[in-house]
PDB file of N, CA and C in Angstrom:
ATOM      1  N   UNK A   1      24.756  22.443 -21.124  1.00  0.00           N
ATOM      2  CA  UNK A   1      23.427  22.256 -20.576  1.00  0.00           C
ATOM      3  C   UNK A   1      22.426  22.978 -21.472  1.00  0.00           C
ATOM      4  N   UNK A   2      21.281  22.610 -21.492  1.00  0.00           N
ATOM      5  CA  UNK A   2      20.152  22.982 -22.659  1.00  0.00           C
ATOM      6  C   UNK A   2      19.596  22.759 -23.579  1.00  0.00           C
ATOM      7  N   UNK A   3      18.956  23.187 -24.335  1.00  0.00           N
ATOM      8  CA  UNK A   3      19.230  22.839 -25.755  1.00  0.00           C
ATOM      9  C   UNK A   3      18.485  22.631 -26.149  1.00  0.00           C
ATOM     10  N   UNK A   4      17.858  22.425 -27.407  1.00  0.00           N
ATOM     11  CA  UNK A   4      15.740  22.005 -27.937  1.00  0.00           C
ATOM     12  C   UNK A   4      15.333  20.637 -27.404  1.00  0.00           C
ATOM     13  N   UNK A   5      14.389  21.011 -26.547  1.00  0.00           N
ATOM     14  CA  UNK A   5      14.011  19.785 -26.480  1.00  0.00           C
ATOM     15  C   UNK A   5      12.089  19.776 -26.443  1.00  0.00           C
ATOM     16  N   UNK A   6      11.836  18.382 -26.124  1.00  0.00           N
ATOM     17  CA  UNK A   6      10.050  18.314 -26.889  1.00  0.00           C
ATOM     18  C   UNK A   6       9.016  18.460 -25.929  1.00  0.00           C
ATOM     19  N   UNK A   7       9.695  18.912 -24.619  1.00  0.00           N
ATOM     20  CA  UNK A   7       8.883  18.969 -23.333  1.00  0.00           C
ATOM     21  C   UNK A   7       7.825  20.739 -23.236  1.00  0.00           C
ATOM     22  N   UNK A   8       7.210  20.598 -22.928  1.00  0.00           N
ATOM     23  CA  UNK A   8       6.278  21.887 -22.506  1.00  0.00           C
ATOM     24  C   UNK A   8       6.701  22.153 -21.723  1.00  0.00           C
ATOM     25  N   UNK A   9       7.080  23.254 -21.123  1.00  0.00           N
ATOM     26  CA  UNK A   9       7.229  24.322 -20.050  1.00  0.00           C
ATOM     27  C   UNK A   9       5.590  24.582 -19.413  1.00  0.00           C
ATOM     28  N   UNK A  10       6.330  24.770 -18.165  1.00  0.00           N
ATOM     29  CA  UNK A  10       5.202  24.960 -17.213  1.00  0.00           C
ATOM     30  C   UNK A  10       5.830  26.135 -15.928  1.00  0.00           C
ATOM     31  N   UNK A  11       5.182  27.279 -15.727  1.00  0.00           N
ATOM     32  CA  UNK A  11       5.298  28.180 -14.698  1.00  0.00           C
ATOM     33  C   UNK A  11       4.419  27.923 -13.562  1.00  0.00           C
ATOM     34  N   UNK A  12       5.318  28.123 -12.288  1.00  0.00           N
ATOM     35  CA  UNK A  12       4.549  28.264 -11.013  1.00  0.00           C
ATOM     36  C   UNK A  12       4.932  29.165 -10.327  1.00  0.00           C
ATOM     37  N   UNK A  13       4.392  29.956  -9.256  1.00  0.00           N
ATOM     38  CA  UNK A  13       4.253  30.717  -8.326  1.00  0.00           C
ATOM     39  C   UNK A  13       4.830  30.089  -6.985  1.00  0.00           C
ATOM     40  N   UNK A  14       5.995  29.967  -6.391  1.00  0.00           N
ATOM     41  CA  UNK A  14       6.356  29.467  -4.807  1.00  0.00           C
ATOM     42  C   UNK A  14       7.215  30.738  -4.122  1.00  0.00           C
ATOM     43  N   UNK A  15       6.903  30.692  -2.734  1.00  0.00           N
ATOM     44  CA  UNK A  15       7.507  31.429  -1.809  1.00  0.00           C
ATOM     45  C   UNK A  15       8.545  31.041  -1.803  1.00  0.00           C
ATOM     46  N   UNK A  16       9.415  32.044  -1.737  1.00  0.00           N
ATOM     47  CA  UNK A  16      11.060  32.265  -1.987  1.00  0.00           C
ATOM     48  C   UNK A  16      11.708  31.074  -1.059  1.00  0.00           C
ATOM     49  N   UNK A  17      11.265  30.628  -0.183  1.00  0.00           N
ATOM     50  CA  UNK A  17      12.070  30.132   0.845  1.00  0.00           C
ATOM     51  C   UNK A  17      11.620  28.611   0.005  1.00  0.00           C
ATOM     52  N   UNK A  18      10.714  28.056  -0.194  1.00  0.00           N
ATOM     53  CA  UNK A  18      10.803  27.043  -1.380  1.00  0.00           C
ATOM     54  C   UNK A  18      11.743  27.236  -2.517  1.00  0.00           C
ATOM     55  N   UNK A  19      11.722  27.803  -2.950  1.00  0.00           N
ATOM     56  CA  UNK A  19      12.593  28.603  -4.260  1.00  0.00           C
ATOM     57  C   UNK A  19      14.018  28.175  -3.622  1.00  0.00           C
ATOM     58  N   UNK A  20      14.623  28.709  -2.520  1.00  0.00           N
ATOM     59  CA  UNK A  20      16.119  28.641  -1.999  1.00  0.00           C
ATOM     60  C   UNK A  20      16.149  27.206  -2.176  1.00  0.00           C
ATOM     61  N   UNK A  21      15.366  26.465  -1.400  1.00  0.00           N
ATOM     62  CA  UNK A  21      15.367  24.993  -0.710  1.00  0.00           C
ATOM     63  C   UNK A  21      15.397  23.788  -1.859  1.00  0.00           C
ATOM     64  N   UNK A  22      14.403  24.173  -3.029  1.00  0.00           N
ATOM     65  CA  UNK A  22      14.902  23.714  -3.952  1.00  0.00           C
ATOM     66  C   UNK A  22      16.003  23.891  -5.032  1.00  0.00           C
ATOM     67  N   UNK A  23      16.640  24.984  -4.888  1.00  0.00           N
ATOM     68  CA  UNK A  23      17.993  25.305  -5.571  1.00  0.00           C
ATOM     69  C   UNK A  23      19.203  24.596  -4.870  1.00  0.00           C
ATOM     70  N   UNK A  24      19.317  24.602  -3.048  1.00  0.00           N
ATOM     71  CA  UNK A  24      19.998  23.925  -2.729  1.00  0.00           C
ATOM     72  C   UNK A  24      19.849  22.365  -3.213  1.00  0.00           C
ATOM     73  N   UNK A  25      18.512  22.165  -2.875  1.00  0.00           N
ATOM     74  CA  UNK A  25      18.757  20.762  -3.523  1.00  0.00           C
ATOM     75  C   UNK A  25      18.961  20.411  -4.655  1.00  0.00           C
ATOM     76  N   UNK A  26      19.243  20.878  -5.462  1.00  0.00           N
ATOM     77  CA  UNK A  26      19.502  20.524  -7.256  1.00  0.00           C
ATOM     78  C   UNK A  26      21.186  20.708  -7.000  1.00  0.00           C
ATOM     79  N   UNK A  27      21.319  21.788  -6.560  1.00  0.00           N
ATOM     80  CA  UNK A  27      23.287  21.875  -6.215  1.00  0.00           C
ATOM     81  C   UNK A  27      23.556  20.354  -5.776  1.00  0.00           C
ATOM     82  N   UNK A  28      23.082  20.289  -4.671  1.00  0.00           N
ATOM     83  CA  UNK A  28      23.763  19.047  -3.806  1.00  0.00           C
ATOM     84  C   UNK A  28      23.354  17.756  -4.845  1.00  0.00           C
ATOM     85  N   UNK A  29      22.374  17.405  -5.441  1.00  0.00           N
ATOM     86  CA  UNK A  29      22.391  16.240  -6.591  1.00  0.00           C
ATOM     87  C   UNK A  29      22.738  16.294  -7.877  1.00  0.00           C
ATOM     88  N   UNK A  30      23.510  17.368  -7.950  1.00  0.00           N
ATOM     89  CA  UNK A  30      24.074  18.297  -9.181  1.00  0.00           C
ATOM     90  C   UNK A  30      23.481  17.807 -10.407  1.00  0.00           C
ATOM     91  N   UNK A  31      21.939  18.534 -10.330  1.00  0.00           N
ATOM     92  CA  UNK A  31      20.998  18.617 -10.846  1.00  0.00           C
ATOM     93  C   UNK A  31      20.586  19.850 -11.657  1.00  0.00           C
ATOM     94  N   UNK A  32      19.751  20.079 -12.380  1.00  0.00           N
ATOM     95  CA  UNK A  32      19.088  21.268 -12.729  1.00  0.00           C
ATOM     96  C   UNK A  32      17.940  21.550 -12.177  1.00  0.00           C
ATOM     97  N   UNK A  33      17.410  22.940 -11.598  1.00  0.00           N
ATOM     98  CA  UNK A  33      16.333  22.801 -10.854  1.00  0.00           C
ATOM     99  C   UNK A  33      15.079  22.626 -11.647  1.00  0.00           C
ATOM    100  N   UNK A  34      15.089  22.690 -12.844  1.00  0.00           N
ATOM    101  CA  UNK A  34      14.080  21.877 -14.120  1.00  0.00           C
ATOM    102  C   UNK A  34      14.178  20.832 -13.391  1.00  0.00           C
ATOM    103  N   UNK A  35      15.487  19.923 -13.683  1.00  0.00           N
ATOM    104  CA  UNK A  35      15.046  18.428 -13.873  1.00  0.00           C
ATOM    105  C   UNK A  35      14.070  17.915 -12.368  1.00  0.00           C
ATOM    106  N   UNK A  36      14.940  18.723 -11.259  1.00  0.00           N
ATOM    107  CA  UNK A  36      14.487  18.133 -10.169  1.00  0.00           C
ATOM    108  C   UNK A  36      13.075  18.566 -10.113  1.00  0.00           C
ATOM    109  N   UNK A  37      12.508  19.264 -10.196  1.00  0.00           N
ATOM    110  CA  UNK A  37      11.237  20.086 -10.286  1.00  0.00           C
ATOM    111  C   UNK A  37      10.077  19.101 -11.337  1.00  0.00           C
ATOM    112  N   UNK A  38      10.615  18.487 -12.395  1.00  0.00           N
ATOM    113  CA  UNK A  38      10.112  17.750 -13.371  1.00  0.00           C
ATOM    114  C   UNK A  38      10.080  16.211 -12.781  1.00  0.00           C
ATOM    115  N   UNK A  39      11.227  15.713 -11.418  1.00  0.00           N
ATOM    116  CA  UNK A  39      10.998  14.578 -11.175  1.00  0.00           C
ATOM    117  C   UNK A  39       9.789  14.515 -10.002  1.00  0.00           C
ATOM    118  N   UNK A  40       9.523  15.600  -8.942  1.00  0.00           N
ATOM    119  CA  UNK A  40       8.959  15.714  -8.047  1.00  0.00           C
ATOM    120  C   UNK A  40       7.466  15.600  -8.491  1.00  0.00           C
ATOM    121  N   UNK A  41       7.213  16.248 -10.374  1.00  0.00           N
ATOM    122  CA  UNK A  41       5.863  16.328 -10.372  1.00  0.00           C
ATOM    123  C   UNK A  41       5.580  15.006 -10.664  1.00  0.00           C
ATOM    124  N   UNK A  42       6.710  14.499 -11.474  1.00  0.00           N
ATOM    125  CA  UNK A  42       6.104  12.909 -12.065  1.00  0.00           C
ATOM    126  C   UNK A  42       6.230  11.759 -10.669  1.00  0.00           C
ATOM    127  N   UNK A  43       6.827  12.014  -9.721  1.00  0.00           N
ATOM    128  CA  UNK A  43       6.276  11.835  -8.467  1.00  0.00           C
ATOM    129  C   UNK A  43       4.910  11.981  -7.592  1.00  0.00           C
ATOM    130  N   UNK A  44       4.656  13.056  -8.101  1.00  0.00           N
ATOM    131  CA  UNK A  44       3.241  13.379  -7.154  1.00  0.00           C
ATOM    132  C   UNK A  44       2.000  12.771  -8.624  1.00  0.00           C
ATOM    133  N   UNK A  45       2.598  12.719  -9.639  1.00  0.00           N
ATOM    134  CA  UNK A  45       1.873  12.088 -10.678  1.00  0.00           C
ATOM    135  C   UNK A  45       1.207  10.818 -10.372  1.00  0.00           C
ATOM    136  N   UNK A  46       2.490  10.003 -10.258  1.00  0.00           N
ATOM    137  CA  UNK A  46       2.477   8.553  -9.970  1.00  0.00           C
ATOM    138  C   UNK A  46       1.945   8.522  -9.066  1.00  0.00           C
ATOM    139  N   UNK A  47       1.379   9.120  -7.705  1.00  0.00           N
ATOM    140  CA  UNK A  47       0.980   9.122  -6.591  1.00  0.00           C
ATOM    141  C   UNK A  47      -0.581   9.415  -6.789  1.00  0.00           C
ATOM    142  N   UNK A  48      -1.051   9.660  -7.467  1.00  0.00           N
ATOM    143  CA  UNK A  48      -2.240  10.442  -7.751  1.00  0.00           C
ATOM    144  C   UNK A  48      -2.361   9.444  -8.857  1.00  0.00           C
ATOM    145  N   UNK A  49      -2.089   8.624  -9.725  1.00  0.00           N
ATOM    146  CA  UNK A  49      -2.846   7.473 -10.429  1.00  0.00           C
ATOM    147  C   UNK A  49      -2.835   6.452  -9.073  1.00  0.00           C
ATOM    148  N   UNK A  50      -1.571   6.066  -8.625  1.00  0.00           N
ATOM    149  CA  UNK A  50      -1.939   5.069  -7.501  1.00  0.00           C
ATOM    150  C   UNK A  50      -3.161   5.184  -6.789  1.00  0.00           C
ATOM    151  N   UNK A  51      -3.732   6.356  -6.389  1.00  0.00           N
ATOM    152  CA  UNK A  51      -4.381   6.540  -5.487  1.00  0.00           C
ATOM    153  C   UNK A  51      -6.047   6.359  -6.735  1.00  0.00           C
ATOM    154  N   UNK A  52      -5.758   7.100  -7.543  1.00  0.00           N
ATOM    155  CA  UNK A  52      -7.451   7.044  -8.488  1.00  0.00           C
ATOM    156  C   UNK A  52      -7.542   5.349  -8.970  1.00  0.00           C
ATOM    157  N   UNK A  53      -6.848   4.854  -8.841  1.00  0.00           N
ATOM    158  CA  UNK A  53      -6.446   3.547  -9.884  1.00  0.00           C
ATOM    159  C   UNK A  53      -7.081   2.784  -8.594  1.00  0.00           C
ATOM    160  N   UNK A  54      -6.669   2.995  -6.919  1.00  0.00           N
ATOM    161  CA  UNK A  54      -7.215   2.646  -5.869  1.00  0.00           C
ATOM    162  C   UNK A  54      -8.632   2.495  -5.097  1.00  0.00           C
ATOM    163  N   UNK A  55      -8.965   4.163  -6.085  1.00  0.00           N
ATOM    164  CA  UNK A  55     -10.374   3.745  -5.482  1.00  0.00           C
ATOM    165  C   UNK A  55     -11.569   3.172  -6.711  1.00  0.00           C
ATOM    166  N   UNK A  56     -10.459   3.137  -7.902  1.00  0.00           N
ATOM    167  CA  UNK A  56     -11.382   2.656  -8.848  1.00  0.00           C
ATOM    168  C   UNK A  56     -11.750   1.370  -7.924  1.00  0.00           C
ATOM    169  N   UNK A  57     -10.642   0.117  -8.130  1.00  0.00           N
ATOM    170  CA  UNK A  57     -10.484  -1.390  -7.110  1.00  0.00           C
ATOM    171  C   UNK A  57     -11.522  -1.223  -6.197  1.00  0.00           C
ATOM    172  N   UNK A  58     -11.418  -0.408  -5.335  1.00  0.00           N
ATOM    173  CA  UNK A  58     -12.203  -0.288  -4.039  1.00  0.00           C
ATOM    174  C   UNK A  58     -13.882  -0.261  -4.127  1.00  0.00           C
ATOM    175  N   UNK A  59     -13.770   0.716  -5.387  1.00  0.00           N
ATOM    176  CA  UNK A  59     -15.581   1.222  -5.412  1.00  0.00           C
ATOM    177  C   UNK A  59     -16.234  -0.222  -6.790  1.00  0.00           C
ATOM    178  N   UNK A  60     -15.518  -0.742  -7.375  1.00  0.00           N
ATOM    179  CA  UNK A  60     -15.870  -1.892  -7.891  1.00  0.00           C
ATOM    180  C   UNK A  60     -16.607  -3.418  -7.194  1.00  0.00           C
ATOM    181  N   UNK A  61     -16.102  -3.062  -6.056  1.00  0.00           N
ATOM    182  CA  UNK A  61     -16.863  -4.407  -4.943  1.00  0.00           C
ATOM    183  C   UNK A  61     -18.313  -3.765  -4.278  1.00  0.00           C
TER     184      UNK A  61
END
């Protein structure tokens, strides 16, 4: 596991009990808590163009 790769690192600040909750969950999808942490943002990513991309449509009429 590891190794050079071309991605930026990014630090955040979460209360421990987030911290546990997402470690369990990377165990159980035998994951890294990077990767899972990296899919959740490009999740809330995609969610947040859907939504600007939405009201572009909307405020155009």
């Amino acid at each position: 596991m590891g190794g050079k790769t071309d991605l930026d690192r990014v630090v955040a600040y979460i209360p421990p009990e987030w911290k546990k909750e997402l470690e369990e969950w990377a165990k159980e999808d035998e994951r890294s808590m990077s990767w899972l942490v990296g899919k959740l943002i490009e999740r809330g990513l995609q969610e947040h163009r859907n939504h600007q991309n939405s009201a572009k449509v909307v405020n155009i009429h």
